[in-house]
C-alpha atoms as a PDB file:
ATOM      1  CA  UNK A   1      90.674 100.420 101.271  1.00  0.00           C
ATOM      2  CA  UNK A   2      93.758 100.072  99.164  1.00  0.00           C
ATOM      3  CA  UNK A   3      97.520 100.849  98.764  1.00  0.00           C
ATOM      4  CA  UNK A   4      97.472 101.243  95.327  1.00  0.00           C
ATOM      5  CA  UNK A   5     100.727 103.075  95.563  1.00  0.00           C
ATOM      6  CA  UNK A   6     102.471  99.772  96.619  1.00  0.00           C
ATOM      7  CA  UNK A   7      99.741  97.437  94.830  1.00  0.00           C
ATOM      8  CA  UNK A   8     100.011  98.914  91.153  1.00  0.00           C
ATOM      9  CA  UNK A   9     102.398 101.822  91.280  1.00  0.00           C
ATOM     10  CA  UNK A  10     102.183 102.841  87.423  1.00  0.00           C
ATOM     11  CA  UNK A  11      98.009 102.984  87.614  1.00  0.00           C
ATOM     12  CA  UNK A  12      96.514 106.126  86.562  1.00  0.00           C
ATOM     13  CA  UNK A  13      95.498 106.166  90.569  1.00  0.00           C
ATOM     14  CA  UNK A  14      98.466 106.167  91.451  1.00  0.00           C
ATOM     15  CA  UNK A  15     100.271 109.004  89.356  1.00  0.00           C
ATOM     16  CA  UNK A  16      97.209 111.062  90.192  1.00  0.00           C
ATOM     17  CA  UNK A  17      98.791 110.869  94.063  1.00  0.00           C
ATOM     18  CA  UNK A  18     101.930 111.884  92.788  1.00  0.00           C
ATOM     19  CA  UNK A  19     100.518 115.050  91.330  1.00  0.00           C
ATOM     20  CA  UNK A  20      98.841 115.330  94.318  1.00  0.00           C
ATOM     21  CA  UNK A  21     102.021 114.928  95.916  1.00  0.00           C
ATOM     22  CA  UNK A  22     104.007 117.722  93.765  1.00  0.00           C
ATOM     23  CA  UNK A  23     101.155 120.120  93.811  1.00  0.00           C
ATOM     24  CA  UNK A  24     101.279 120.267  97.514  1.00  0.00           C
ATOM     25  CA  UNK A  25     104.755 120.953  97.024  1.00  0.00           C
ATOM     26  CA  UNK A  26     104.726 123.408  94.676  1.00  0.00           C
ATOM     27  CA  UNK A  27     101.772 125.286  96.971  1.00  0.00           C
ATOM     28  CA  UNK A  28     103.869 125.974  99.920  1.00  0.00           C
ATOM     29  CA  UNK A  29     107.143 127.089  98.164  1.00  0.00           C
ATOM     30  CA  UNK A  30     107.166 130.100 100.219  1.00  0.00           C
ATOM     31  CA  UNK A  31     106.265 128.322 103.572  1.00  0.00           C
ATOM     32  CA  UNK A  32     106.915 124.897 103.233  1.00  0.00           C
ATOM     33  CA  UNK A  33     104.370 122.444 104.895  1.00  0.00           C
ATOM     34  CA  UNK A  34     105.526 120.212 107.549  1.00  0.00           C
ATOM     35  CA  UNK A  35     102.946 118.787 109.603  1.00  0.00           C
ATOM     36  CA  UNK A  36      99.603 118.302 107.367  1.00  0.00           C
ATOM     37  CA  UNK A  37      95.717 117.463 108.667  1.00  0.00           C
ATOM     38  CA  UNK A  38      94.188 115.177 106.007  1.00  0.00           C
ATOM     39  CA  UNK A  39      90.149 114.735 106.888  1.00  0.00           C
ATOM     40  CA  UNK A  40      87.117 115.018 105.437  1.00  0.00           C
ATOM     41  CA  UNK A  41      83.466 116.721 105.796  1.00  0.00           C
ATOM     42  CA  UNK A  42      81.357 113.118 106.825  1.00  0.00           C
ATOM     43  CA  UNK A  43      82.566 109.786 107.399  1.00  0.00           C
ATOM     44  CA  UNK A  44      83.549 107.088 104.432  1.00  0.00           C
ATOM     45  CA  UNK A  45      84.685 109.773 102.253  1.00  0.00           C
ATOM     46  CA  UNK A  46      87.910 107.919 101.342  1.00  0.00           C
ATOM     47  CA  UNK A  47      89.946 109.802 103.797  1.00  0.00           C
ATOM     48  CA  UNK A  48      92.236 107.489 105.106  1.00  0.00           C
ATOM     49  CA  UNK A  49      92.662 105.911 101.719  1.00  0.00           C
ATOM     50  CA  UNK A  50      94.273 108.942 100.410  1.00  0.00           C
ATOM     51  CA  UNK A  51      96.101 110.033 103.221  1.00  0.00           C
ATOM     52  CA  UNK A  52      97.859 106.626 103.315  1.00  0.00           C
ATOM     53  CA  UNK A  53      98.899 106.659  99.657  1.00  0.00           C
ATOM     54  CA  UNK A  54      99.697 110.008  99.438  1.00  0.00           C
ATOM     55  CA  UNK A  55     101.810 109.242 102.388  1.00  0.00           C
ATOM     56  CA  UNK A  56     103.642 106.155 100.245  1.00  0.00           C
ATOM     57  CA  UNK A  57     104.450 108.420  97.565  1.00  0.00           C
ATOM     58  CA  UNK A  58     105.890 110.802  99.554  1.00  0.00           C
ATOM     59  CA  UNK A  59     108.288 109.013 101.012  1.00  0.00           C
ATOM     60  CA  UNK A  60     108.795 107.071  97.105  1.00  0.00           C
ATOM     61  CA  UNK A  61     110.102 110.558  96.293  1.00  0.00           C
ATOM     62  CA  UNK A  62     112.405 110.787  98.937  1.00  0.00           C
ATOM     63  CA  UNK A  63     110.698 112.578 101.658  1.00  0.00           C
ATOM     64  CA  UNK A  64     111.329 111.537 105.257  1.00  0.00           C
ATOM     65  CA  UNK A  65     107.642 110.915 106.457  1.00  0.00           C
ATOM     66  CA  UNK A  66     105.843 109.783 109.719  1.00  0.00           C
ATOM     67  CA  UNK A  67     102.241 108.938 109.214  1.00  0.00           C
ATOM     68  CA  UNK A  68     100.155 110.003 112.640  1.00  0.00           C
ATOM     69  CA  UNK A  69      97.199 107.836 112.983  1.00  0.00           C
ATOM     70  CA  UNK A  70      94.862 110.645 115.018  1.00  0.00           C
ATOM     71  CA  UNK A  71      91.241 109.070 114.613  1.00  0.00           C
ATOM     72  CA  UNK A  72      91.339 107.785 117.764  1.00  0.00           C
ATOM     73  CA  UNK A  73      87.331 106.961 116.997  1.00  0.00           C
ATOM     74  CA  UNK A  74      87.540 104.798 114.504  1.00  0.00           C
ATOM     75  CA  UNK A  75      91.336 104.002 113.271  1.00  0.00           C
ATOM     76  CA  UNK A  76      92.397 102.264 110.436  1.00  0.00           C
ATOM     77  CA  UNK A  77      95.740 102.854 109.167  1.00  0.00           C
ATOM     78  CA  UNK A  78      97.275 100.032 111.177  1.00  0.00           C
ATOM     79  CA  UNK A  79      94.980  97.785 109.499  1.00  0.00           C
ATOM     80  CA  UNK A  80      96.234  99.331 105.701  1.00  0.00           C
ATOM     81  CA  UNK A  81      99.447  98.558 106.820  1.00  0.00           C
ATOM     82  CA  UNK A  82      99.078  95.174 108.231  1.00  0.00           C
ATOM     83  CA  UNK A  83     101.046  97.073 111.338  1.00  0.00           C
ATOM     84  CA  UNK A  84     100.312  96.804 115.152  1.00  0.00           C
ATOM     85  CA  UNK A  85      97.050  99.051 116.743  1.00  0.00           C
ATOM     86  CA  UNK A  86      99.424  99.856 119.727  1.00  0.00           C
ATOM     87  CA  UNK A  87     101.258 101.008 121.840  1.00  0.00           C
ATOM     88  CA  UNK A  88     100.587 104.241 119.383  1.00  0.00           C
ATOM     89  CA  UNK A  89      99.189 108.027 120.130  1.00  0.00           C
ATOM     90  CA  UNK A  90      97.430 107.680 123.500  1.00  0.00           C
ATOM     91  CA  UNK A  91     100.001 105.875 124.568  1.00  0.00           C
ATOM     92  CA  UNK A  92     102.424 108.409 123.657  1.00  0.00           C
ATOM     93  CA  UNK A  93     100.027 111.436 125.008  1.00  0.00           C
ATOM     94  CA  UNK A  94     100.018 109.521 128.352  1.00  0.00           C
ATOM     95  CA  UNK A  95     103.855 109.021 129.115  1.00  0.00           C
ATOM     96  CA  UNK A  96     106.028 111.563 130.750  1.00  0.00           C
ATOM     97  CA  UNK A  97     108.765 111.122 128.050  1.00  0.00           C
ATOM     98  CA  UNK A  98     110.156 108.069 125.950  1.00  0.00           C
ATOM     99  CA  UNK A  99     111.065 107.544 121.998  1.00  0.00           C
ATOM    100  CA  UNK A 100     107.664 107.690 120.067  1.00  0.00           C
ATOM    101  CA  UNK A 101     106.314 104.041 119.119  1.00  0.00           C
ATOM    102  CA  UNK A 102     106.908 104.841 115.200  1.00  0.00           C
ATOM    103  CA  UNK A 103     106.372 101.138 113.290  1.00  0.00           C
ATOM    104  CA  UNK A 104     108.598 100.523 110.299  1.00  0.00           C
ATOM    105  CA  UNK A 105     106.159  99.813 107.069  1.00  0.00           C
ATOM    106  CA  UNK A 106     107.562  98.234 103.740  1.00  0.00           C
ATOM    107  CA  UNK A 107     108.119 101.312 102.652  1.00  0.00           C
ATOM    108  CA  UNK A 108     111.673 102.948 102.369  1.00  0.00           C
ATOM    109  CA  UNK A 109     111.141 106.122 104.404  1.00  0.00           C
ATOM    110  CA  UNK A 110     107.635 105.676 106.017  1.00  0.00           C
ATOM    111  CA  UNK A 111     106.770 105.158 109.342  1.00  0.00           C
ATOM    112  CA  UNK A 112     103.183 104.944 111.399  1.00  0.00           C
ATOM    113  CA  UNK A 113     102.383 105.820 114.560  1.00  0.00           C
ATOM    114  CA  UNK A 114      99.491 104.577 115.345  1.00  0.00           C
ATOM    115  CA  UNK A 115      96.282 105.454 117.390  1.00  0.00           C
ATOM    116  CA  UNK A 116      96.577 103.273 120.442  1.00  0.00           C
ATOM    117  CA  UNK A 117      94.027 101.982 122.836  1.00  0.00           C
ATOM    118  CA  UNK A 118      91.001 104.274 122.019  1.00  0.00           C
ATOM    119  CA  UNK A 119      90.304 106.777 124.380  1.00  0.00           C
ATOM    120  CA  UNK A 120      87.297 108.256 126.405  1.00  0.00           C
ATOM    121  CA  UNK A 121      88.061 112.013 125.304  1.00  0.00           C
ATOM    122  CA  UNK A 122      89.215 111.746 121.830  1.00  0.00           C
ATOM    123  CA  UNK A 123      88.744 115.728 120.773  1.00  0.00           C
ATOM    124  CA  UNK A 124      90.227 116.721 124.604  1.00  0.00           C
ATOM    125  CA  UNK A 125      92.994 114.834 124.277  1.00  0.00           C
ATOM    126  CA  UNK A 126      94.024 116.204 120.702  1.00  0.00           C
ATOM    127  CA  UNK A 127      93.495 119.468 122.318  1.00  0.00           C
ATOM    128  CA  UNK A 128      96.008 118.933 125.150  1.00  0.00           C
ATOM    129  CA  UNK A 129      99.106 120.946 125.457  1.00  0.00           C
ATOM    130  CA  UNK A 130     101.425 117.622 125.212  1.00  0.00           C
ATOM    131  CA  UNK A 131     100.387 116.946 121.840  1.00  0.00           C
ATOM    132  CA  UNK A 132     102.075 120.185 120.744  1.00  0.00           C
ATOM    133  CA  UNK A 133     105.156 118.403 121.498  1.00  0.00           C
ATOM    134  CA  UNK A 134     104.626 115.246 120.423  1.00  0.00           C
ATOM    135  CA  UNK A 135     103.990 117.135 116.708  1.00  0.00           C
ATOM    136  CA  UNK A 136     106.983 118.908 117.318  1.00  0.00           C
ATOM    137  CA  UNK A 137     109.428 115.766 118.526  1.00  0.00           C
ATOM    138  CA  UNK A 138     108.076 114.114 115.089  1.00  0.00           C
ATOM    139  CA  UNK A 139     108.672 116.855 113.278  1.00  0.00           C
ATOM    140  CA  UNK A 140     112.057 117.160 114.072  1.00  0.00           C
ATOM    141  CA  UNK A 141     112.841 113.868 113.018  1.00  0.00           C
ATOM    142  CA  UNK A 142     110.796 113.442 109.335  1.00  0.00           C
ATOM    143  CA  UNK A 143     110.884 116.060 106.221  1.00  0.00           C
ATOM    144  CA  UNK A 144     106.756 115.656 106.732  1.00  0.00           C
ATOM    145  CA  UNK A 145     104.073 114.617 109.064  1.00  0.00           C
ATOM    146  CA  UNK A 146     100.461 113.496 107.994  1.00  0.00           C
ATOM    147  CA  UNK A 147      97.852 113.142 110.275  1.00  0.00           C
ATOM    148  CA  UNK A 148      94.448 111.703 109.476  1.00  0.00           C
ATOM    149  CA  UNK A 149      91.855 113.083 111.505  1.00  0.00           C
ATOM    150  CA  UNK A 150      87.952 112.169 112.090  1.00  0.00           C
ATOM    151  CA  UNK A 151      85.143 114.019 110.117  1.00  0.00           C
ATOM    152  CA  UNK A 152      85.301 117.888 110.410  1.00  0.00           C
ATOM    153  CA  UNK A 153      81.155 117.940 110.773  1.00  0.00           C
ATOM    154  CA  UNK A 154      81.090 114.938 112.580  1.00  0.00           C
ATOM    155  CA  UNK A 155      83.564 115.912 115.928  1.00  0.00           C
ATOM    156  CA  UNK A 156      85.672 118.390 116.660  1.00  0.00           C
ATOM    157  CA  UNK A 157      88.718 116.713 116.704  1.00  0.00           C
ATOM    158  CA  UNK A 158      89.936 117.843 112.741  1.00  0.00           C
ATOM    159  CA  UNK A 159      89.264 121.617 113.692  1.00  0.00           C
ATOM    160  CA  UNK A 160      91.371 120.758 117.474  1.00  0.00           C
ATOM    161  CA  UNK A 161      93.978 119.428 115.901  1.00  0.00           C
ATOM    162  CA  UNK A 162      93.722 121.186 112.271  1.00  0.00           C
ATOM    163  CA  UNK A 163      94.900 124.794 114.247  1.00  0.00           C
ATOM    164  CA  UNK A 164      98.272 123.048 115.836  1.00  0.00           C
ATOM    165  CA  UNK A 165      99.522 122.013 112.377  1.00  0.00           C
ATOM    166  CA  UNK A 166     100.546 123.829 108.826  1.00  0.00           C
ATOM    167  CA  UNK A 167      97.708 122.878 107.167  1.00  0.00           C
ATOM    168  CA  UNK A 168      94.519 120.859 106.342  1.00  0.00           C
ATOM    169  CA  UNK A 169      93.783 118.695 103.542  1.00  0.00           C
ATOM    170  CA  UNK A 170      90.045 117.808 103.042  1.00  0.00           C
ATOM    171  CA  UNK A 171      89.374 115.200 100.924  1.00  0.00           C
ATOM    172  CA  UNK A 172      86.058 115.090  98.757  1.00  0.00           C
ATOM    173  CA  UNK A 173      84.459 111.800  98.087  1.00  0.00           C
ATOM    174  CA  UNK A 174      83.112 112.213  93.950  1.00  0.00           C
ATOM    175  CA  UNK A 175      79.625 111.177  94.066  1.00  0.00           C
ATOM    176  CA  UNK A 176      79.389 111.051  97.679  1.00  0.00           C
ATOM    177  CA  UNK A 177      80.036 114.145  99.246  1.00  0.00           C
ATOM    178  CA  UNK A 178      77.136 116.258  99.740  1.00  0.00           C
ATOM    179  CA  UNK A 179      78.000 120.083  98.521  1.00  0.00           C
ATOM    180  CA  UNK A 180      76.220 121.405 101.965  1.00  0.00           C
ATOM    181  CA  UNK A 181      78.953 119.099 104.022  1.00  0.00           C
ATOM    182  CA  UNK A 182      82.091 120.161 102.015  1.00  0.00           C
ATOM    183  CA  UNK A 183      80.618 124.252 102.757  1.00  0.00           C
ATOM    184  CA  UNK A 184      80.205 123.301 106.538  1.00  0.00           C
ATOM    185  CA  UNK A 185      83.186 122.114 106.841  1.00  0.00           C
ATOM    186  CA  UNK A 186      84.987 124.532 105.357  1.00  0.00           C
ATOM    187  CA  UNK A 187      83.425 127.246 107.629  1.00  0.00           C
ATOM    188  CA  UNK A 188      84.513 124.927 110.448  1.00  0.00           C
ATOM    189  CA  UNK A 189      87.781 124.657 109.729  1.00  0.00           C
ATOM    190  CA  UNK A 190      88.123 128.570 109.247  1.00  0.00           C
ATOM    191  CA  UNK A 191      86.336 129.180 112.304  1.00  0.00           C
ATOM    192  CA  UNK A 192      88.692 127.419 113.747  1.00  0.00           C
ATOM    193  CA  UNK A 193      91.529 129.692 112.629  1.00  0.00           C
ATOM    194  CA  UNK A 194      92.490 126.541 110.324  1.00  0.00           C
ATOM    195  CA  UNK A 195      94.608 127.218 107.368  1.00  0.00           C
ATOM    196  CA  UNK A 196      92.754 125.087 104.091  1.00  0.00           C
ATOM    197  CA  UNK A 197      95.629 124.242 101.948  1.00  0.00           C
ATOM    198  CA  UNK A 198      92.795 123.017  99.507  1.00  0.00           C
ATOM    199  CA  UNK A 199      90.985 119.713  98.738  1.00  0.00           C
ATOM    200  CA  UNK A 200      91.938 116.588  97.188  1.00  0.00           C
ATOM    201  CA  UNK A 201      88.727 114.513  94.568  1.00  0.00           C
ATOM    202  CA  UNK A 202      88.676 110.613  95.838  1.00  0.00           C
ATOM    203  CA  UNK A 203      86.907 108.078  93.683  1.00  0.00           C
ATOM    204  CA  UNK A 204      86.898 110.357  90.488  1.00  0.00           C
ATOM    205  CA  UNK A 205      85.780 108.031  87.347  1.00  0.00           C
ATOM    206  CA  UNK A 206      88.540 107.971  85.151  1.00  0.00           C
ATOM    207  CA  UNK A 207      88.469 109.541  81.603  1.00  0.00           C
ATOM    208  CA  UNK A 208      88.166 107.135  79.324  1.00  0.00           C
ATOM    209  CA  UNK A 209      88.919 109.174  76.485  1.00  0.00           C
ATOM    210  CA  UNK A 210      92.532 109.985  77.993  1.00  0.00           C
ATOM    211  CA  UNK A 211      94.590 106.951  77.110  1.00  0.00           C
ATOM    212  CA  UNK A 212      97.561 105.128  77.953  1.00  0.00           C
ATOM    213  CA  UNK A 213     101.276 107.867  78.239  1.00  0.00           C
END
C-alpha cells in the first residue's frame, strides 16, 4: 500500500484521486456529503489504499478531514501513516465522554483516528447507539469524515455502519474483483437501506496511448 498522493503528487495516480475527489463533489451539490463509507465487495481490493489517498487530497484542496479507521478486523491505516494503532475507535466507543484521540499526520488538514485495540464484536459495536455520536462529535469538527470499513460480503460491519452515514463508496479492484461480488454487494448495501454514492476502479492499467498534459 502506498500514499502516492504524498509520494509523487503530479503521477497520473494521483490526479486520477483528485477527479475522484471533485466528482464526489460535484455528485452531492444538492446534499452535500459529510460522513462517507469507503469499502469494498471481498478483501484486498485496494480499499484502504484509496480511501487513504483520497483522504490526502481532500484535505490538499482545503477540506477539513478526519480519517475514521473502522476495520476493527484487520486495520491498516495507522500503519500507511506511520501513526499510533491506539488509543483509537474502541477506545473512544468505550469511554463515557473525553476529546476523540484524532493523530496529527503530515498532512495540512488531515487527521486519523484510529481503530484501537481490536475488539470481540466488531459489527455490534459499529452498530451501537454511541457511535452515532461519535460520527456526529467528528463531524462537527471536520468539512468531511471517511471511514474505511471491512468487506461488504465478507461481515456486516460496511452495511452496520454504511446506514449511519451519507454515503458509501465501494471500491472495485480492476482485474480482481469478481462481477458476482461487486452485484452482492451492492444488493447488500441496499438492503441495508444504504445510500451507493457509486464506485471508485483501483489498479486500472494506465493508457498508454494518453500522454504526458
Amino acid at each position: 500500500m502506498d500514499l502516492i498522493t504524498i509520494t509523487d503528487p503530479r503521477s497520473p495516480v494521483s490526479e486520477a484521486y483528485r477527479t475522484l475527489r471533485t466528482n464526489l463533489q460535484f455528485s452531492s451539490l444538492e446534499d452535500p456529503i459529510r460522513t462517507l463509507v469507503v469499502t469494498s465487495p471481498a478483501p484486498d481490493e485496494g480499499k484502504s489504499t484509496t480511501v487513504a489517498n483520497l483522504a490526502v487530497t481532500l484535505a490538499q484542496g482545503g477540506r477539513r478531514t478526519v480519517l475514521v479507521d473502522s476495520d476493527l478486523r484487520r486495520p491498516a491505516l495507522h500503519t500507511l501513516f506511520d501513526l499510533k494503532s491506539e488509543p483509537g475507535l474502541t477506545n473512544l466507543m468505550l469511554e463515557e465522554d473525553g476529546e476523540p484521540f484524532l493523530q496529527e499526520t503530515t498532512v495540512d488538514g488531515l487527521r486519523l483516528l484510529s481503530s484501537g485495540p481490536k475488539p470481540p464484536n466488531p459489527a455490534d459495536m459499529l452498530g451501537a447507539q454511541k457511535l452515532d455520536k461519535i460520527i456526529e462529535s467528528l463531524a462537527k469538527d471536520a468539512d468531511i469524515v471517511l471511514f474505511d470499513a471491512p468487506p461488504v460480503i465478507a461481515v456486516t460491519d460496511a452495511a452496520v455502519l454504511g446506514a449511519k452515514v451519507d454515503g458509501v463508496l465501494l471500491v472495485i479492484s480492476a482485474g480482481k474483483t469478481r462481477r458476482d461480488h461487486a452485484q452482492r454487494a451492492k444488493e447488500l448495501l441496499e438492503k441495508a437501506n444504504v445510500r451507493i454514492i457509486g464506485a471508485a476502479l483501483a489498479n486500472a492499467p494506465k493508457d498508454s496511448t494518453i500522454g504526458e498534459y
